[in-house]
Protein backbone atom coordinates (compact mmCIF):
# COMPACT_ATOMS: atom_id res chain seq x y z
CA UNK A 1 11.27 -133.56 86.24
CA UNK A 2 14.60 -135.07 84.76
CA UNK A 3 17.17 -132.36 83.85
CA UNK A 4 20.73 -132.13 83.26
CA UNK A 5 23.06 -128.96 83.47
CA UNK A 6 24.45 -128.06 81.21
CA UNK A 7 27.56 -126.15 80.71
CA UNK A 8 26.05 -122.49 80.64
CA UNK A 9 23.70 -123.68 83.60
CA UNK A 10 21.12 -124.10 81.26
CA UNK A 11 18.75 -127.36 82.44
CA UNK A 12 18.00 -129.42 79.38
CA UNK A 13 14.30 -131.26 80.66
CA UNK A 14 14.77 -135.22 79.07
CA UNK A 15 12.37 -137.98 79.01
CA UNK A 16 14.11 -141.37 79.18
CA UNK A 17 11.88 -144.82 79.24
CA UNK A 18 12.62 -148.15 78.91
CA UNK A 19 15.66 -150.78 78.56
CA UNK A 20 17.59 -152.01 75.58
CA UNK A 21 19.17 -150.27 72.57
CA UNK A 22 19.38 -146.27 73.53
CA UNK A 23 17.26 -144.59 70.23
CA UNK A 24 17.61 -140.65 71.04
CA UNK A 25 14.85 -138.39 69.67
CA UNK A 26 15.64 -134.65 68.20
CA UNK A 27 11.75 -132.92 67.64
CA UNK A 28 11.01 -130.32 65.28
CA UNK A 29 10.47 -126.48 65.53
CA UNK A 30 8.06 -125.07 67.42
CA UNK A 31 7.64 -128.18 69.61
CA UNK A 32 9.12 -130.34 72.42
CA UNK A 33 9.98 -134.02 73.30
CA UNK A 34 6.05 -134.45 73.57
CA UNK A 35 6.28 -134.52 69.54
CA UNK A 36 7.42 -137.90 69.62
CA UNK A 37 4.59 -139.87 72.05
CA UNK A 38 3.39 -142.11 69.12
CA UNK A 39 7.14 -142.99 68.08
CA UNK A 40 8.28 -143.21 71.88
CA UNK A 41 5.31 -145.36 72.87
CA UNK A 42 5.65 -147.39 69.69
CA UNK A 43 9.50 -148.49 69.78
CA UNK A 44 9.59 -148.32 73.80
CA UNK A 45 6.91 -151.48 73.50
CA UNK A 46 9.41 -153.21 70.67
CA UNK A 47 12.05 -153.16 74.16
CA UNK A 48 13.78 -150.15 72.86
CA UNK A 49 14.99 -147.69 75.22
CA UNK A 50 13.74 -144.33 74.41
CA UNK A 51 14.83 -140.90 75.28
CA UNK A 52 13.82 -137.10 73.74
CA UNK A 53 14.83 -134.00 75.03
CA UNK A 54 13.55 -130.47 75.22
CA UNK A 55 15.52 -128.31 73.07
CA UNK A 56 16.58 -125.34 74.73
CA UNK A 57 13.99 -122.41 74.78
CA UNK A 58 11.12 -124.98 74.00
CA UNK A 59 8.90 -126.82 76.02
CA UNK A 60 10.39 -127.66 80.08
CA UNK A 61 13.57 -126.49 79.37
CA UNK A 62 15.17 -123.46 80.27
CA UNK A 63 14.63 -120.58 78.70
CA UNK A 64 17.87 -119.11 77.48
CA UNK A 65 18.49 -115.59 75.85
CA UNK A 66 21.63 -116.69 74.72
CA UNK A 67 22.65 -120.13 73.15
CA UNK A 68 19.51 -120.57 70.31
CA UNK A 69 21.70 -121.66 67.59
CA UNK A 70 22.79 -125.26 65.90
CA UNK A 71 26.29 -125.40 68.19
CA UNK A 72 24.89 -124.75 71.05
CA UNK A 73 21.79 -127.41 70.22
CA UNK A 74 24.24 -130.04 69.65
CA UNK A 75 26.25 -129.71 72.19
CA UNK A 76 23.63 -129.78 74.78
CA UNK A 77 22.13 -132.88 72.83
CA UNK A 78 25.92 -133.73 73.61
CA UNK A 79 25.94 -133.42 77.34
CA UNK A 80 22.74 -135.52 77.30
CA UNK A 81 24.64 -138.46 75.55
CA UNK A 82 27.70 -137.89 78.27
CA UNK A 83 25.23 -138.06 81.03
CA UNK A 84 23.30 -140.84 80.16
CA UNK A 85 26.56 -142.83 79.20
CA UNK A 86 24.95 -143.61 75.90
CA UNK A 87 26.27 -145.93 73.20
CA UNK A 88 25.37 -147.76 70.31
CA UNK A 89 22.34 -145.37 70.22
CA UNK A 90 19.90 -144.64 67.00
CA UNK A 91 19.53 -140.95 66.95
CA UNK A 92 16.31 -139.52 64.90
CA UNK A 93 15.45 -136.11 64.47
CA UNK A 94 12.67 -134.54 62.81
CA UNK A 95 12.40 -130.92 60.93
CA UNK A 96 15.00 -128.67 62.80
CA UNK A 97 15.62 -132.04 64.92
CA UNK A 98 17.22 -133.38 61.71
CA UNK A 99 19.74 -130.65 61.45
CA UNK A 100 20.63 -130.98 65.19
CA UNK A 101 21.25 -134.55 64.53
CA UNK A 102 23.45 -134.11 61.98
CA UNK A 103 25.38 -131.05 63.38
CA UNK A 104 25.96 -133.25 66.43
CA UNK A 105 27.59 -135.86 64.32
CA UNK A 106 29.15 -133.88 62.58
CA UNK A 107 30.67 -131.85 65.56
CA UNK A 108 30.85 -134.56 68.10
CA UNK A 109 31.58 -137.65 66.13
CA UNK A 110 29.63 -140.72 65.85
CA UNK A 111 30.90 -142.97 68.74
CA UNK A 112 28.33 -143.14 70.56
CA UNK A 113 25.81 -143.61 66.87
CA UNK A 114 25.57 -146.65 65.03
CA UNK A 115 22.65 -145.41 62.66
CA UNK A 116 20.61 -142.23 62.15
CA UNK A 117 17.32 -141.13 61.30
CA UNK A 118 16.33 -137.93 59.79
CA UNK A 119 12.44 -137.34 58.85
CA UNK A 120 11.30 -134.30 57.11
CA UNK A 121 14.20 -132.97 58.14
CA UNK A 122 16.13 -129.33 57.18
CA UNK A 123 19.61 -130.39 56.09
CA UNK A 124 21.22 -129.33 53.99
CA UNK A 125 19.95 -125.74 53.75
CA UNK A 126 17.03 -124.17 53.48
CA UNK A 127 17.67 -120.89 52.69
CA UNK A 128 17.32 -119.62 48.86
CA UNK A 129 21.00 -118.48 47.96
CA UNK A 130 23.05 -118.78 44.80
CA UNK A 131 25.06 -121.98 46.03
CA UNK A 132 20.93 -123.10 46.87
CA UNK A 133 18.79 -121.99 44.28
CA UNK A 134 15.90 -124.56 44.86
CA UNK A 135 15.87 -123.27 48.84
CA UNK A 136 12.75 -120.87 50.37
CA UNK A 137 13.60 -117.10 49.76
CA UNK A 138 14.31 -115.17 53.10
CA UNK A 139 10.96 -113.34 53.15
CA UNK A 140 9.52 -117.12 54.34
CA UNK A 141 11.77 -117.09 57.47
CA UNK A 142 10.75 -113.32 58.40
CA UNK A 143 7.12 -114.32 58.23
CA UNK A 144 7.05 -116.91 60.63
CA UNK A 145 9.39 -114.72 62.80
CA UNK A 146 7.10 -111.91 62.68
CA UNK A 147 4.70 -114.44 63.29
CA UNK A 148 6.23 -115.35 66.45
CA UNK A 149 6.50 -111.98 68.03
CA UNK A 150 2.90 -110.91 66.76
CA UNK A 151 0.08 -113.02 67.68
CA UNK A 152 2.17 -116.38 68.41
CA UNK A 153 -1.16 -117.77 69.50
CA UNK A 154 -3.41 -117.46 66.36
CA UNK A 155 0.21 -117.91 64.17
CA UNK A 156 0.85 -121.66 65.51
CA UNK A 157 -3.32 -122.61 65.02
CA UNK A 158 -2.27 -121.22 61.64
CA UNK A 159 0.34 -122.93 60.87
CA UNK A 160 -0.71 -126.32 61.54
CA UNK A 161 -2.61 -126.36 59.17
CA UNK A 162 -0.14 -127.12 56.40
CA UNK A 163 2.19 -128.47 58.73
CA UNK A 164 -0.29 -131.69 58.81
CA UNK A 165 -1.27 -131.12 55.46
CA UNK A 166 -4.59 -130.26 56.56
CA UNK A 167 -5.29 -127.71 53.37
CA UNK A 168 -5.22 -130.85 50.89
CA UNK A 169 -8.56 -132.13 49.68
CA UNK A 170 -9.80 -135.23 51.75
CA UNK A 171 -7.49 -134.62 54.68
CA UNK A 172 -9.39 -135.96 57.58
CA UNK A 173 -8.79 -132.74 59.94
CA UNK A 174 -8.12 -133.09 63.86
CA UNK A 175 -8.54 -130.63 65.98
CA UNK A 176 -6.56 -132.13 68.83
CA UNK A 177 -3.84 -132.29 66.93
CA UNK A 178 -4.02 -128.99 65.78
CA UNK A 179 -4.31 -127.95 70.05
CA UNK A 180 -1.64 -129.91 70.78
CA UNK A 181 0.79 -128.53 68.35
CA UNK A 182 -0.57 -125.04 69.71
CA UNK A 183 -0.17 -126.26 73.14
CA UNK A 184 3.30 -127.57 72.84
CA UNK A 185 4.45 -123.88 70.74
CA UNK A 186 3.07 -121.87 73.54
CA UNK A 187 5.61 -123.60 76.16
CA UNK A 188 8.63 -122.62 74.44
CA UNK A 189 10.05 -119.03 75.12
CA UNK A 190 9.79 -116.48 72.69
CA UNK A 191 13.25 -115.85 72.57
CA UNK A 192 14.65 -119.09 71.64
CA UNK A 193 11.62 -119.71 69.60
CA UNK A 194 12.70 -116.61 67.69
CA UNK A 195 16.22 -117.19 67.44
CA UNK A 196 15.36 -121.18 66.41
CA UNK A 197 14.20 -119.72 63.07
CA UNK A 198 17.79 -118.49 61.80
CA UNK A 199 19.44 -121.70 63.56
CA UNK A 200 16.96 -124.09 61.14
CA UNK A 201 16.60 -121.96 58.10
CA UNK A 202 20.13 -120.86 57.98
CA UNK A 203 22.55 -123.17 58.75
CA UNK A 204 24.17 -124.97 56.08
CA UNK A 205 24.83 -128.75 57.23
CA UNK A 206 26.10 -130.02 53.85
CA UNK A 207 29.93 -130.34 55.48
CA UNK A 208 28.16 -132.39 58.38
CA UNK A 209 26.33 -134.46 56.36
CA UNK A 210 29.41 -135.28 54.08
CA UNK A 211 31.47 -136.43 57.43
CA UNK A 212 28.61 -138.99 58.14
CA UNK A 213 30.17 -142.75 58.04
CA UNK A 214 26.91 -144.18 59.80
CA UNK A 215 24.29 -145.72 58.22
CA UNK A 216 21.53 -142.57 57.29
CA UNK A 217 18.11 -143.07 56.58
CA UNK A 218 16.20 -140.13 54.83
CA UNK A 219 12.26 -140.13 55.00
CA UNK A 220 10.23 -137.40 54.19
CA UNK A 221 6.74 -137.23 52.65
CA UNK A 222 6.42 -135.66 49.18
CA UNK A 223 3.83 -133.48 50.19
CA UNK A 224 6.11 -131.61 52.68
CA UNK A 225 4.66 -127.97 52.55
CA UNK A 226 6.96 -126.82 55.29
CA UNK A 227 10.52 -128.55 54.49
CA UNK A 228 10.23 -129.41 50.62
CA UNK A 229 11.30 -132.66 49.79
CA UNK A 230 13.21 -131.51 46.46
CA UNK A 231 15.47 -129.29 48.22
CA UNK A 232 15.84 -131.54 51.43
CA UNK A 233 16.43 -135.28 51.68
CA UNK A 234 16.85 -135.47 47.83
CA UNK A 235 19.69 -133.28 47.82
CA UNK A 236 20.94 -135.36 51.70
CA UNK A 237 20.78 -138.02 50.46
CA UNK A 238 23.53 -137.30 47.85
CA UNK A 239 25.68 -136.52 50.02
CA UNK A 240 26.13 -138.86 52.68
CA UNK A 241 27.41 -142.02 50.87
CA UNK A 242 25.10 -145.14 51.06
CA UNK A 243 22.40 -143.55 53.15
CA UNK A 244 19.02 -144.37 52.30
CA UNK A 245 16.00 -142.31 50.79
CA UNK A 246 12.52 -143.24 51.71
CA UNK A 247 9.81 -141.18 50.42
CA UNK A 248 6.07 -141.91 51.48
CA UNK A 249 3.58 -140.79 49.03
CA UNK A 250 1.00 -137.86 49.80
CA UNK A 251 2.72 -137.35 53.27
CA UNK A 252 2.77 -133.73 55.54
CA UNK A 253 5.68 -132.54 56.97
CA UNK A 254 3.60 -133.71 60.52
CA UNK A 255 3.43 -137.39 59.33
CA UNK A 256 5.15 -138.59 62.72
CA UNK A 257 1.58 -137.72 63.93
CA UNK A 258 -1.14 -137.98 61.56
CA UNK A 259 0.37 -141.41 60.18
CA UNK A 260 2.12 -142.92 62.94
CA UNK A 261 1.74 -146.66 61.58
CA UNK A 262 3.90 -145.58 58.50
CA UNK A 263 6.32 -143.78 60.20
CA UNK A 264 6.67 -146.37 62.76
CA UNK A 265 6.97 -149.46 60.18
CA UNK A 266 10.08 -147.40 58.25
CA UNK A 267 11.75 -146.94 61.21
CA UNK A 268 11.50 -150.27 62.80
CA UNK A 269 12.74 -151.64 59.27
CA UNK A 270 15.70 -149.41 59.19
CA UNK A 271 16.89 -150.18 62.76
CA UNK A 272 16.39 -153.75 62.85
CA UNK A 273 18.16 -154.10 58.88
């Protein structure tokens, strides 16, 4: 399998396919680089090169007790850019893959970014707080952590429920993709799975997304049960000048998946504008 080292001897596992423009993929929380098949597939046949990583603690990468936080995630995704000699590259992250996106721009610079993508994703905050009264109170995060170290099994069948929106009247219900976003959770490590829950709930990326100079595109589906739209890309999108908010009616948070085509044609239009 493709890895790099990096700087804590970590191996960061990588997927890189095709030729052309570099567009780097950041997945969401609890899954891995697999997350993004239909978007990989998709823009790899428009002669896009395209490249996702395991984060740290999830999926084929290692499985670090230290490290499971937002500086470390970016500077891995970092080392990844360094390795590949990447430039000119559209980044897009999804769910905690958004906040690692924009933590690496803001930490690292845009250089080797020309645009970004973030879908669904955390930033700014998500944590309720009384700069962040619209965020999710605390007791939220120390479910799903206590539904990590519990029954992790029956907790991520749970959970994908709502993460596709599959509670909603007249939501045609898949059970594969409900096992594969089981399947996927179960390869990560508990630790960094653990740990990932502060890094996305807690971090406050407002100062990162205020540095961006790139063109931003914001998408998220209003009927986001996991990252609300109100208190995510509506409040992002304020705050990095001329970025763009699209919003696509009656979506889940897992829209990358369970409406692929729509996903796909809002990110092909944003690239190639």
């Amino acid at each position: 399998m493709p890895t790099i080292k990096v700087k804590d001897g970590a191996e960061i596992f990588y997927k890189d396919w095709g030729t052309g423009t570099p567009v780097v993929f950041s997945h969401g929380w609890p899954l891995n680089a697999d997350a993004w098949d239909p978007q990989m597939m998709f823009l790899g046949s428009k002669g896009y090169r395209v490249i996702a990583h395991d984060r740290r603690g999830h999926g084929r990468s290692t499985q670090t007790w230290d490290g499971n936080e937002m500086d470390t995630y970016a500077d891995d995704l970092a080392a990844l850019f360094e390795a590949l000699d990447l430039k000119d590259a559209i980044m897009i992250g999804h769910s905690t893959g958004g906040g690692e996106v924009a933590h690496y721009l803001g930490r690292h610079g845009s250089s080797r970014v020309k645009k970004a993508i973030l879908i669904g994703a955390v930033p700014p905050v998500m944590l309720k707080s009384e700069k962040n009264p619209g965020g999710l109170p605390i007791d939220v995060f120390d479910g799903i952590r206590a539904g990590t170290l519990g029954d992790r099994s029956q907790y991520f069948k749970d959970l994908a429920i709502p993460f596709y929106g599959y509670n909603r009247d007249g939501a045609r219900k898949s059970q594969g993709v409900i096992d594969n976003f089981w399947y996927q959770g179960m390869q990560g490590g508990i630790k960094g799975l653990y740990d990932c829950v502060k890094a996305f709930s807690e971090t406050d990326f407002t100062e990162d997304l205020k540095s961006l100079k790139i063109p931003v595109l914001f998408l998220h589906g209003d009927d986001d049960q996991i990252v609300p739209i109100d208190d995510a890309a509506k409040i992002g999108h304020t705050l990095v000048p001329g970025s763009t908010l699209v919003v696509l009616p009656g979506q889940p948070h897992g829209m990358c998946a369970v409406d692929a085509d729509a996903v796909n044609a809002e990110i092909l239009k944003f690239i190639q504008g």
